[in-house]
N, C-alpha and C. Protein backbone atom coordinates (compact mmCIF):
# COMPACT_ATOMS: atom_id res chain seq x y z
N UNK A 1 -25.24 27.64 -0.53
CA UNK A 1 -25.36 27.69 -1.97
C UNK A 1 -24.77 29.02 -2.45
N UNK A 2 -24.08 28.82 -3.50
CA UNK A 2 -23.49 30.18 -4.40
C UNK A 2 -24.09 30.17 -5.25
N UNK A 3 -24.00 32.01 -5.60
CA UNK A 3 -25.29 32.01 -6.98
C UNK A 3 -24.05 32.76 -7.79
N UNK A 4 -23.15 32.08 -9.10
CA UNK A 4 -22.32 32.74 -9.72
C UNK A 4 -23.09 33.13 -11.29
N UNK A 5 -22.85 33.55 -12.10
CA UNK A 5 -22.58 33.91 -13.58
C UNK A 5 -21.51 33.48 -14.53
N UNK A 6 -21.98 32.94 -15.43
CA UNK A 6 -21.47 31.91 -16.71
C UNK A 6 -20.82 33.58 -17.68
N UNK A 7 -19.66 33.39 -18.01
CA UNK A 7 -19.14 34.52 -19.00
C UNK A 7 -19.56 34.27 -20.64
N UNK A 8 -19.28 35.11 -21.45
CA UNK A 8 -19.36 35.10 -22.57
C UNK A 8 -18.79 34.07 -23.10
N UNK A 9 -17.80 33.70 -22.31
CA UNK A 9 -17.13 32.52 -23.00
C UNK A 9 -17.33 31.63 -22.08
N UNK A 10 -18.36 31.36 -21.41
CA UNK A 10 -18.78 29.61 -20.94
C UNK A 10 -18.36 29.68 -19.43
N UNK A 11 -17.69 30.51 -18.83
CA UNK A 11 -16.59 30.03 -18.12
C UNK A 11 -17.30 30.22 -16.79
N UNK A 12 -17.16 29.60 -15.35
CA UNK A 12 -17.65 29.42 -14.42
C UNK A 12 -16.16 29.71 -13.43
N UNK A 13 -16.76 30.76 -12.45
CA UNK A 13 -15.75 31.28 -11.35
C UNK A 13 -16.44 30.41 -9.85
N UNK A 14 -15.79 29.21 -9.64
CA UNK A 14 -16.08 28.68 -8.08
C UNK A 14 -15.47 29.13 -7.41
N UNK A 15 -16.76 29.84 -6.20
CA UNK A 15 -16.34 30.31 -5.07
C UNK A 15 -14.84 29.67 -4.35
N UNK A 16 -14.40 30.39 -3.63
CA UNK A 16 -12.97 29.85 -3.08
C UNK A 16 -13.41 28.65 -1.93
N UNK A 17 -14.42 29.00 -1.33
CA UNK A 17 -15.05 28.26 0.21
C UNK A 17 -14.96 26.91 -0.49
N UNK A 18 -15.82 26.98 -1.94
CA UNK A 18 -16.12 25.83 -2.43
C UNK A 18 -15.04 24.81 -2.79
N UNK A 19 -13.91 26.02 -3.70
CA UNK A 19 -12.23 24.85 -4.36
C UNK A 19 -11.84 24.90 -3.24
N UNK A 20 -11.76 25.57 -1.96
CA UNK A 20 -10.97 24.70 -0.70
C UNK A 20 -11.37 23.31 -0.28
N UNK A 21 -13.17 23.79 -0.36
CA UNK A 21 -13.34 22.28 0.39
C UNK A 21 -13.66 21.38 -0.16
N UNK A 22 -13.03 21.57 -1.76
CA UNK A 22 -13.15 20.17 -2.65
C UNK A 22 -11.75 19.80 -2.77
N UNK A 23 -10.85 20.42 -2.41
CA UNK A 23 -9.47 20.55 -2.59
C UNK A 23 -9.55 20.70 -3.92
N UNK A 24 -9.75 21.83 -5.14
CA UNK A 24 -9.98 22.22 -6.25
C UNK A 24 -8.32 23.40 -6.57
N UNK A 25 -7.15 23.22 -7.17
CA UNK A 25 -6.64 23.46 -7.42
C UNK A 25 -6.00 24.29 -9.16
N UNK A 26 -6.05 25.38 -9.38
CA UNK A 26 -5.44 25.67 -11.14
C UNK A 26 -4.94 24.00 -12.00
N UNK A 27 -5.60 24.13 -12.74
CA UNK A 27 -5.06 22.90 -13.86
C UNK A 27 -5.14 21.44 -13.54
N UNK A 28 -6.24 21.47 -12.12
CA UNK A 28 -6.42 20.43 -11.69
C UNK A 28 -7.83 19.40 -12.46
N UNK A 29 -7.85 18.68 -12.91
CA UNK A 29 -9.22 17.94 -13.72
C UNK A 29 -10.31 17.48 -13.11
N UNK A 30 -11.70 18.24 -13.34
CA UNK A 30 -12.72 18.09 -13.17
C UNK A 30 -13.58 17.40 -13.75
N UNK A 31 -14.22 16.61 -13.52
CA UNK A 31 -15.83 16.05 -13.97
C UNK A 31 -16.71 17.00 -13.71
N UNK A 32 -17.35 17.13 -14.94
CA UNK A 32 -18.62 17.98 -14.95
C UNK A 32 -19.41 16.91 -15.60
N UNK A 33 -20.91 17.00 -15.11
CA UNK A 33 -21.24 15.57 -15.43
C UNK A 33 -23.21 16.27 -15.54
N UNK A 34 -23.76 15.65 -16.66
CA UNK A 34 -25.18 16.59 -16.81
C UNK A 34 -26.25 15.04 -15.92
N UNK A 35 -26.96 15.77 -15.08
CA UNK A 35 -27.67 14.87 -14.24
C UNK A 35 -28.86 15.27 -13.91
N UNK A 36 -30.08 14.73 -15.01
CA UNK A 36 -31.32 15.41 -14.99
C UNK A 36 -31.10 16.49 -15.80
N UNK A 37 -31.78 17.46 -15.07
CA UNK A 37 -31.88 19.31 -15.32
C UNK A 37 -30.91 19.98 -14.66
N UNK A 38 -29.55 18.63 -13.86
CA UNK A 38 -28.67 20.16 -13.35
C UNK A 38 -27.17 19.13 -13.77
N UNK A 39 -26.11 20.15 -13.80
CA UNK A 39 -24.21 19.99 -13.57
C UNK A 39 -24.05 19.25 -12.65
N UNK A 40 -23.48 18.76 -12.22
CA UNK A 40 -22.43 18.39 -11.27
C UNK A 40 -21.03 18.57 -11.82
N UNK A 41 -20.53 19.32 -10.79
CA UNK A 41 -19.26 19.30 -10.96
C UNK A 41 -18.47 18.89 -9.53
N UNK A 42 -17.14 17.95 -9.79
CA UNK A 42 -16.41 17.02 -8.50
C UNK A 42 -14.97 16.68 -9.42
N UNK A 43 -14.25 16.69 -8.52
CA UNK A 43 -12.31 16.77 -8.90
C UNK A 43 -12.31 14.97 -9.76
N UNK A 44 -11.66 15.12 -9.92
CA UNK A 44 -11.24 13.76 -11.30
C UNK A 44 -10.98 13.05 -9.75
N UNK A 45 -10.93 11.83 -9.92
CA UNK A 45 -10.07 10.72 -9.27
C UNK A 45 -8.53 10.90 -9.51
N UNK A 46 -7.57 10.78 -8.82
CA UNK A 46 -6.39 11.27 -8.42
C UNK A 46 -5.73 9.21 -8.86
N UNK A 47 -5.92 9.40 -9.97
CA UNK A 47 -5.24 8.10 -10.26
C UNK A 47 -4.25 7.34 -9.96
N UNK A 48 -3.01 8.25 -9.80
CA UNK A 48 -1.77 7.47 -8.89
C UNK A 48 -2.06 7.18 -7.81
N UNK A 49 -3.07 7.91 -6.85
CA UNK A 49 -2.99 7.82 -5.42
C UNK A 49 -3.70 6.35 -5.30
N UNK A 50 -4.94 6.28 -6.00
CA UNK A 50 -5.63 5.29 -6.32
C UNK A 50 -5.17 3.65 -6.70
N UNK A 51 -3.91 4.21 -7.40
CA UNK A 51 -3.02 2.80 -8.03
C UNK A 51 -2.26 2.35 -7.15
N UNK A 52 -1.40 3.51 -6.34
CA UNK A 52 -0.68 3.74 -5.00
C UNK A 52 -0.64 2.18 -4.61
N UNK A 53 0.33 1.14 -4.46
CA UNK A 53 0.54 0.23 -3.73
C UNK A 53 0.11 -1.27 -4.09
N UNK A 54 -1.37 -0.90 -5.34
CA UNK A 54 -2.22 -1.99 -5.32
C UNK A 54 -1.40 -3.17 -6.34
N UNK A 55 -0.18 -2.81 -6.82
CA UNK A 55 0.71 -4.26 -7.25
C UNK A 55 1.51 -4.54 -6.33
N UNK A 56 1.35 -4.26 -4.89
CA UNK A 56 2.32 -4.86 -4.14
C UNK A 56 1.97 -6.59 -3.42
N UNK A 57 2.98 -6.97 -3.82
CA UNK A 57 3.11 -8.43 -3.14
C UNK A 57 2.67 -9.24 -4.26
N UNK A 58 2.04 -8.64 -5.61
CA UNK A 58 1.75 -9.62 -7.12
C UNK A 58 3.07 -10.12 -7.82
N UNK A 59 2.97 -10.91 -8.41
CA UNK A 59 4.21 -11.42 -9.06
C UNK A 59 4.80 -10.18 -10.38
N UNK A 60 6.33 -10.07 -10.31
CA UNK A 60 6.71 -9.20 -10.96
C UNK A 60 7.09 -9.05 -12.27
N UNK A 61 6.51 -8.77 -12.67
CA UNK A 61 5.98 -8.92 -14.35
C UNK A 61 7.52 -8.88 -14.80
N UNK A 62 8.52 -7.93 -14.74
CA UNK A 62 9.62 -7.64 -14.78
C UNK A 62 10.95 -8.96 -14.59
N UNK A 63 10.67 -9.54 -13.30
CA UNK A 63 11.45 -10.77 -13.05
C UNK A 63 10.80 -12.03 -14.23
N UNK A 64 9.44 -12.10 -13.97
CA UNK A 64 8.68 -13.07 -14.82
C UNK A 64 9.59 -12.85 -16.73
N UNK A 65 9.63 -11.79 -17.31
CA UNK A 65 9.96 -11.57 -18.48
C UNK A 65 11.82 -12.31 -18.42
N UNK A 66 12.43 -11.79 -16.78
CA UNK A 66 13.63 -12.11 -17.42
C UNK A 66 14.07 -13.49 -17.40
N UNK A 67 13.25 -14.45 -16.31
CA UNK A 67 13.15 -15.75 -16.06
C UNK A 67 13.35 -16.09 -17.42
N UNK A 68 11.95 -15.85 -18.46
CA UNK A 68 11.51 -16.28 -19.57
C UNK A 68 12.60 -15.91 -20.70
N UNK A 69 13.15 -15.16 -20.98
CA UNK A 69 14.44 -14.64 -21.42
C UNK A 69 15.21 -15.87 -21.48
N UNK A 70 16.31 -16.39 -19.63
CA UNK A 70 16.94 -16.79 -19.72
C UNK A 70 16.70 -18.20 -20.21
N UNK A 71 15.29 -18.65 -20.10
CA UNK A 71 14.87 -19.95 -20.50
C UNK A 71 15.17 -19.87 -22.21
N UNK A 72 14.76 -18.75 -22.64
CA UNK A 72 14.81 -19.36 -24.48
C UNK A 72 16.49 -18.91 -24.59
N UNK A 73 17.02 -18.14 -24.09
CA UNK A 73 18.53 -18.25 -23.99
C UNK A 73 19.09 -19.47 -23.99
N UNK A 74 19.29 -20.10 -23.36
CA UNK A 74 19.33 -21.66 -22.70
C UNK A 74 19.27 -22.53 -24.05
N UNK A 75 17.50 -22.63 -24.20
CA UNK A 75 17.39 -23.10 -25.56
C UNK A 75 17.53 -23.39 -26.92
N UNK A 76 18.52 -21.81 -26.67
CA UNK A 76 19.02 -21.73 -28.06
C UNK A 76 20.43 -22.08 -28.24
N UNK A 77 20.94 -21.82 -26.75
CA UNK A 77 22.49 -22.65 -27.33
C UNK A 77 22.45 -24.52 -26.56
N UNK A 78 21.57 -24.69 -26.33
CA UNK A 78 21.32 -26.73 -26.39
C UNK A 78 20.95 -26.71 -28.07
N UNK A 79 20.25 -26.12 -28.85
CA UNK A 79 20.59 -26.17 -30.16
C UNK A 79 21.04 -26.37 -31.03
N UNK A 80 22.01 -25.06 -30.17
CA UNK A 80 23.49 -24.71 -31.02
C UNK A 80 24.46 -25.61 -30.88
N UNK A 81 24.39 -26.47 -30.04
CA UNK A 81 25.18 -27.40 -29.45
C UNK A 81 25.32 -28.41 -30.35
């Protein structure tokens, strides 16, 4: 346990032992979270890493749009016709 001090302006200095072994980095986003009578504080979820892969092998929204494209393309010159 670390025993730090809150500044005049709010601000909280975590020990280094501690941002190493949270992997806590400058400008990196934290949850601070009020639970009971105490803080928690723990690193944000790392969202890309998280997203990382999980549309692979789903149908591709991208091909799906141009399919649909060439279909009302189509449609419009049997129309025109």
């Amino acid at each position: 346990m670390a025993m730090v001090k809150l500044s005049s302006k709010g601000q909280v200095v975590i020990p280094k032992a501690i941002r190493e072994k949270l992997g806590l980095a400058p400008r990196k986003p934290l949850i601070l979270e009020l639970v009971g009578d105490h803080a928690e504080i723990r690193p944000a979820p790392d969202v890309k890493k998280e997203l990382k892969g999980s549309l692979k092998g789903k149908p591709s929204m991208t091909k799906a749009l141009v399919r649909e494209h060439s279909r009302e393309v189509k449609g419009d010159e049997t129309i025109r016709s």
